[in-house]
C-alpha atoms as a PDB file:
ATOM      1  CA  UNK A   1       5.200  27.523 -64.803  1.00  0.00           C
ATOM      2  CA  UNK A   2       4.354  28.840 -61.541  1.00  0.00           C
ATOM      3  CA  UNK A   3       5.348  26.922 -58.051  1.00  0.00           C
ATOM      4  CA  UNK A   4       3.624  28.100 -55.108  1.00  0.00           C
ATOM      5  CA  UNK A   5       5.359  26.632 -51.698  1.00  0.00           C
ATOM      6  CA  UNK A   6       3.435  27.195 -48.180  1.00  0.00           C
ATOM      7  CA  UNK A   7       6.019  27.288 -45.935  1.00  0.00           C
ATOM      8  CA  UNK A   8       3.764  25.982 -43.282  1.00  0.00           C
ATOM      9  CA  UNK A   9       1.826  23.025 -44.475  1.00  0.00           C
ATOM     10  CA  UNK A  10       2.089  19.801 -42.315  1.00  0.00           C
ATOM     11  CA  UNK A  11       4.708  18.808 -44.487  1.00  0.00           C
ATOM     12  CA  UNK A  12       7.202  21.504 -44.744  1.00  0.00           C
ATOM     13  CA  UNK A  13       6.211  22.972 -41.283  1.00  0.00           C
ATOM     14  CA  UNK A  14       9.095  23.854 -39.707  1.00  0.00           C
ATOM     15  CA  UNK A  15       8.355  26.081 -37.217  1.00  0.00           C
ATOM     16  CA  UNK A  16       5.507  23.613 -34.865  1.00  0.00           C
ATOM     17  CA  UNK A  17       8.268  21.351 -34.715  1.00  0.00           C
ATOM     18  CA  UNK A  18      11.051  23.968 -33.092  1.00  0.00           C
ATOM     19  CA  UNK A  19       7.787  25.172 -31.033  1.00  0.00           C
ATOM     20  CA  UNK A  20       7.402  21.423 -30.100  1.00  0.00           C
ATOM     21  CA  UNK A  21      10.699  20.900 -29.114  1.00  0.00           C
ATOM     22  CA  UNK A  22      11.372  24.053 -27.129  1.00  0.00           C
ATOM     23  CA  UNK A  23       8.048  23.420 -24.971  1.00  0.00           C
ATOM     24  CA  UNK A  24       9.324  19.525 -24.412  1.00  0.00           C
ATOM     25  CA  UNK A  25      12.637  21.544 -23.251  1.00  0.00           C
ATOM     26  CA  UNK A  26      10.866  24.430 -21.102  1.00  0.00           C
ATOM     27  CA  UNK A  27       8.712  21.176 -19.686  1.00  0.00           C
ATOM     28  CA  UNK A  28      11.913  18.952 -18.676  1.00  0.00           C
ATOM     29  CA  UNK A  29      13.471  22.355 -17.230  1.00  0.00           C
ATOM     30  CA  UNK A  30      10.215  22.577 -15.093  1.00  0.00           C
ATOM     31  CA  UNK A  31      10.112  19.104 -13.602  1.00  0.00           C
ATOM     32  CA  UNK A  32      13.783  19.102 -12.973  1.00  0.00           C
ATOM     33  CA  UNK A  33      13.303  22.359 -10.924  1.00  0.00           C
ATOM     34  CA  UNK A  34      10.159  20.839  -8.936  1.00  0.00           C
ATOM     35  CA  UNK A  35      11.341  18.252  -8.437  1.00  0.00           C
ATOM     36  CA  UNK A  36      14.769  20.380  -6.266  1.00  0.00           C
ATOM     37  CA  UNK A  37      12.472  22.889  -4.925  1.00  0.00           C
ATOM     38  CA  UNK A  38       9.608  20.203  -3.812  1.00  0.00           C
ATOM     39  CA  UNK A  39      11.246  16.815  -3.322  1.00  0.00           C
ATOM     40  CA  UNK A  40       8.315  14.891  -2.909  1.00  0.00           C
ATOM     41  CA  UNK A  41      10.721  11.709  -1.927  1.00  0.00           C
ATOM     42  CA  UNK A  42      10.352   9.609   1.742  1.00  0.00           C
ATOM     43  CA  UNK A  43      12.399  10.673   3.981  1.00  0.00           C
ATOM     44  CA  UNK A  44      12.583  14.665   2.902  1.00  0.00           C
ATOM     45  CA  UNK A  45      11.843  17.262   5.997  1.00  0.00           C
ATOM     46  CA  UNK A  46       8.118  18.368   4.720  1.00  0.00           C
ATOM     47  CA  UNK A  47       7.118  14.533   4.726  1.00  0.00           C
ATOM     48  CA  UNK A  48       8.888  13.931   8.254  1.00  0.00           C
ATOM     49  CA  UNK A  49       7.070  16.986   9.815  1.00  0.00           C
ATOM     50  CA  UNK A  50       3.557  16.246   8.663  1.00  0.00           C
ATOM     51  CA  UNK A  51       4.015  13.065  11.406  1.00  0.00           C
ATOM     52  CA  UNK A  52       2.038  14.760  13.817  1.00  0.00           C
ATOM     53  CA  UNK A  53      -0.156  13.276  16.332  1.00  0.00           C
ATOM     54  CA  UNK A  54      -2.576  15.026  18.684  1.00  0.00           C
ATOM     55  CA  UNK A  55      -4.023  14.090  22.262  1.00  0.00           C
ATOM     56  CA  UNK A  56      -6.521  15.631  23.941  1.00  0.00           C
ATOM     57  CA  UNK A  57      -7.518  14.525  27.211  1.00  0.00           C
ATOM     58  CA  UNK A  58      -9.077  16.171  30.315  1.00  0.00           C
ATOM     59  CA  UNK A  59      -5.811  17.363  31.574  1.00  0.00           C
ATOM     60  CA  UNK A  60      -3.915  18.564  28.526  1.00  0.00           C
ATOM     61  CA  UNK A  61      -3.546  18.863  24.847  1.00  0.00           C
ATOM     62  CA  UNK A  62      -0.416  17.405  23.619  1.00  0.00           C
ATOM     63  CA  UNK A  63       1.434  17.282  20.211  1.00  0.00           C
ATOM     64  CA  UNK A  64       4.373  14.888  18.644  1.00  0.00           C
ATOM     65  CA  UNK A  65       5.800  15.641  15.726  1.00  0.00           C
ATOM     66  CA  UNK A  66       8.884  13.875  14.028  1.00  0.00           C
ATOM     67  CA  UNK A  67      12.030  16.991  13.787  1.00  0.00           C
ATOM     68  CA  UNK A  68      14.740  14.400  13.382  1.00  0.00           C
ATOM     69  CA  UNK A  69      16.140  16.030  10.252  1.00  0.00           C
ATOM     70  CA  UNK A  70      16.703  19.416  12.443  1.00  0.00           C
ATOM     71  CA  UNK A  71      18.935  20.078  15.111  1.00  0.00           C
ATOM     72  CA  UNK A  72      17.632  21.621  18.302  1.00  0.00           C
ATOM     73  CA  UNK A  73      19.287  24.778  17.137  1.00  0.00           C
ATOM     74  CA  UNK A  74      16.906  25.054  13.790  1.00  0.00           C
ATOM     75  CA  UNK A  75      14.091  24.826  15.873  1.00  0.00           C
ATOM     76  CA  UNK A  76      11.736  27.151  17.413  1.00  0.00           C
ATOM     77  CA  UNK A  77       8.232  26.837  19.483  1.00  0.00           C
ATOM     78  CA  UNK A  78       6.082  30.009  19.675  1.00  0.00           C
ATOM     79  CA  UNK A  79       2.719  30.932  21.241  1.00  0.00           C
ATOM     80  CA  UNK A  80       1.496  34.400  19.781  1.00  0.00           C
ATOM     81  CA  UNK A  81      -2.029  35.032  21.413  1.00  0.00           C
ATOM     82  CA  UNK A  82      -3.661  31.512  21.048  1.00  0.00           C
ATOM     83  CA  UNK A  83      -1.727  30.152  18.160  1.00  0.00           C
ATOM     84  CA  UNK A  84       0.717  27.667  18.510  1.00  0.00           C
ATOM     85  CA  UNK A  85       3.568  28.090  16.075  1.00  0.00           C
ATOM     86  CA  UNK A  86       6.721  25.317  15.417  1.00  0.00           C
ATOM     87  CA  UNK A  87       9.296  25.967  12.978  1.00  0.00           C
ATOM     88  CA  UNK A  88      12.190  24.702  11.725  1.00  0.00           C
ATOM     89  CA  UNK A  89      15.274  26.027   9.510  1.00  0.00           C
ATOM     90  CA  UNK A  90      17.951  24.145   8.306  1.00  0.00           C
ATOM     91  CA  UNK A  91      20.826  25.356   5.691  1.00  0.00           C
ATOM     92  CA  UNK A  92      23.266  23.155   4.664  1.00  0.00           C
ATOM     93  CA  UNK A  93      26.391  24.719   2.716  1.00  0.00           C
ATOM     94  CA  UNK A  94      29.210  22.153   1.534  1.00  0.00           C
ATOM     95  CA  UNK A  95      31.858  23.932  -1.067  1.00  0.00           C
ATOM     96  CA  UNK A  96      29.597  25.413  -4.090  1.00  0.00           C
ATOM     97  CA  UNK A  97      25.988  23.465  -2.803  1.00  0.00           C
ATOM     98  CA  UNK A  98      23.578  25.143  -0.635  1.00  0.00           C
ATOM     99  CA  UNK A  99      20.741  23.314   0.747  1.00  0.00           C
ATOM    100  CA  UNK A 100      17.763  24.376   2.560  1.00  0.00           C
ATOM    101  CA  UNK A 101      15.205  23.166   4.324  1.00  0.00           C
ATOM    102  CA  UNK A 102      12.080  24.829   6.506  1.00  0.00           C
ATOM    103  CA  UNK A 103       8.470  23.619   7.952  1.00  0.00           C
ATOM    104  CA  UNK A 104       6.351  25.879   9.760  1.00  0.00           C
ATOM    105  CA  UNK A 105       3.466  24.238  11.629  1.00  0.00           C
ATOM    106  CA  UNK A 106       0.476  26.429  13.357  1.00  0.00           C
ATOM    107  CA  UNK A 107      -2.678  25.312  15.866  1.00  0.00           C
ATOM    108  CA  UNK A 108      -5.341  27.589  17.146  1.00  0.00           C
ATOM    109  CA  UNK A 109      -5.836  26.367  20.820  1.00  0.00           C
ATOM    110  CA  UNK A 110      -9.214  26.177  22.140  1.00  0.00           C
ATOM    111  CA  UNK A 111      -9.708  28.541  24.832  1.00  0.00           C
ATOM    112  CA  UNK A 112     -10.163  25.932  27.885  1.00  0.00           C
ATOM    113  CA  UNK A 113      -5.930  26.074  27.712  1.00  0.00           C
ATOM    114  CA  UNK A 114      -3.870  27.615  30.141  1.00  0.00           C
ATOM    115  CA  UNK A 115      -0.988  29.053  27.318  1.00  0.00           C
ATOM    116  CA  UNK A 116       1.172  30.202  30.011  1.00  0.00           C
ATOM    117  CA  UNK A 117       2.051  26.457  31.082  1.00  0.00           C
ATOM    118  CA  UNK A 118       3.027  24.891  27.619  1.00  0.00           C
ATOM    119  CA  UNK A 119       6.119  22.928  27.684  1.00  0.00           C
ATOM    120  CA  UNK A 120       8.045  21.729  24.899  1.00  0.00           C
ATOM    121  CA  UNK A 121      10.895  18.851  25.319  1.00  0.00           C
ATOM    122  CA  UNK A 122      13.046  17.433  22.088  1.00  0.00           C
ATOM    123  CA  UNK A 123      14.123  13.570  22.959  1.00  0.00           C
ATOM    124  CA  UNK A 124      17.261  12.267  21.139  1.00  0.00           C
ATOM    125  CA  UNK A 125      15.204  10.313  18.720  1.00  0.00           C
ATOM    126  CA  UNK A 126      13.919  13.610  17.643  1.00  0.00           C
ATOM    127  CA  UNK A 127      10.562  13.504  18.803  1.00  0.00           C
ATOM    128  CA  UNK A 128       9.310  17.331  19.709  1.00  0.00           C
ATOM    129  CA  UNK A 129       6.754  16.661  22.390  1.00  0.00           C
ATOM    130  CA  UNK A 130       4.553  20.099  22.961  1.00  0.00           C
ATOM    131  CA  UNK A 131       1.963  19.806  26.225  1.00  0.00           C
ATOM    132  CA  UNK A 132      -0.297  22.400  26.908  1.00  0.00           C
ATOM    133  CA  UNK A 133      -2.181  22.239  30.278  1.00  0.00           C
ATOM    134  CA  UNK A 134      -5.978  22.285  30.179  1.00  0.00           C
ATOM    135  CA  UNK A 135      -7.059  25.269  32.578  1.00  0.00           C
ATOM    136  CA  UNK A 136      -8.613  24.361  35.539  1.00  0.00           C
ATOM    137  CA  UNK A 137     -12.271  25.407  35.268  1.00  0.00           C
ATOM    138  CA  UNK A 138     -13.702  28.567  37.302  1.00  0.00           C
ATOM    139  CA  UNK A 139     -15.709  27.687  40.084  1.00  0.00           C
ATOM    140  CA  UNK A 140     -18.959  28.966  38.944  1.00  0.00           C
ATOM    141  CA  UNK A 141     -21.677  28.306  41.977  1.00  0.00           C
ATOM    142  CA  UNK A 142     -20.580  27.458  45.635  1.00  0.00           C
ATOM    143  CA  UNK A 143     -22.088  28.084  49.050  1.00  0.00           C
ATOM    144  CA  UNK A 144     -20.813  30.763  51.343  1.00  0.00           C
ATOM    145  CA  UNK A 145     -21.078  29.842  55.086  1.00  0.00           C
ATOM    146  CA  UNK A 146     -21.958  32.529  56.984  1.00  0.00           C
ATOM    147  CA  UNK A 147     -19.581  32.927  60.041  1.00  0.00           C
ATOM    148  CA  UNK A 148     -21.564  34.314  63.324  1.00  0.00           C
ATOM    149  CA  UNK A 149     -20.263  36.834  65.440  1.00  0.00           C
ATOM    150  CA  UNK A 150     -21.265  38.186  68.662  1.00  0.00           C
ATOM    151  CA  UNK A 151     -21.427  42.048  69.385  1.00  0.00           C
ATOM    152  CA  UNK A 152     -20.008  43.236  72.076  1.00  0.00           C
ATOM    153  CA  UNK A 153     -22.137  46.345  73.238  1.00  0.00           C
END
């Protein structure tokens, strides 16, 4: 009598099921980090910062944006050329737990902006108000009165 066993028929498979398990493991592992490396909850410092609102009037272009998780300290407002950079840094270290938390927020200005004029203020409710004075336009046609003078010969 001769018994022939397949080690890997449905029944008797072993190994799918260890592969099963160890991907269910590896998957659990991966949401558990994503979920400390992306919180995705209200109230976290990437959902606070995407608050921005925009104006744009005839005098200036103006930004708000929600930093209230930051102190002024972890914040910094750039102008490189005609981009418009805010950013924010935050590390939190209490006994063996380190926290971190950054945002970076860019704008290409239109060219109509005078970028030596912007002014940024940070109110205790931690608004970040950025203005950025429109420049005054370039007189482009005028008349030139002609002054008289009298020769003196």
């Amino acid at each position: 009598m001769h018994f022939c066993i397949q080690p890997w028929t449905t029944e008797t498979a072993i190994l799918p099921h260890i592969l099963n398990d160890v991907f269910s493991e590896i998957e659990r592992f991966e949401n558990e980090m994503s979920a400390c490396l992306c919180p995705a909850q209200k109230g976290s410092a990437a959902e606070k910062v995407e608050k921005v609102i925009e104006v744009s009037d005839d005098s200036k272009l103006a930004f708000s944006l929600d930093v209230s998780q930051f102190k002024p300290e972890e914040l910094k407002v750039s102008i490189d050329g005609r981009t418009l950079a805010v950013e924010g840094k935050q590390e939190v270290k209490e006994g063996s737990s380190y926290t971190a938390r950054t945002f970076l927020q860019r704008w290409t200005l239109p060219e109509d902006v005078d970028v030596d004029q912007i002014r940024s203020t940070l109110n205790e409710n931690g608004q970040l108000a950025i203005e950025v004075p429109k420049a005054k336009p370039a007189v482009t046609a005028r008349e030139i009165p002609i002054q008289k003078t009298i020769d003196q010969q």
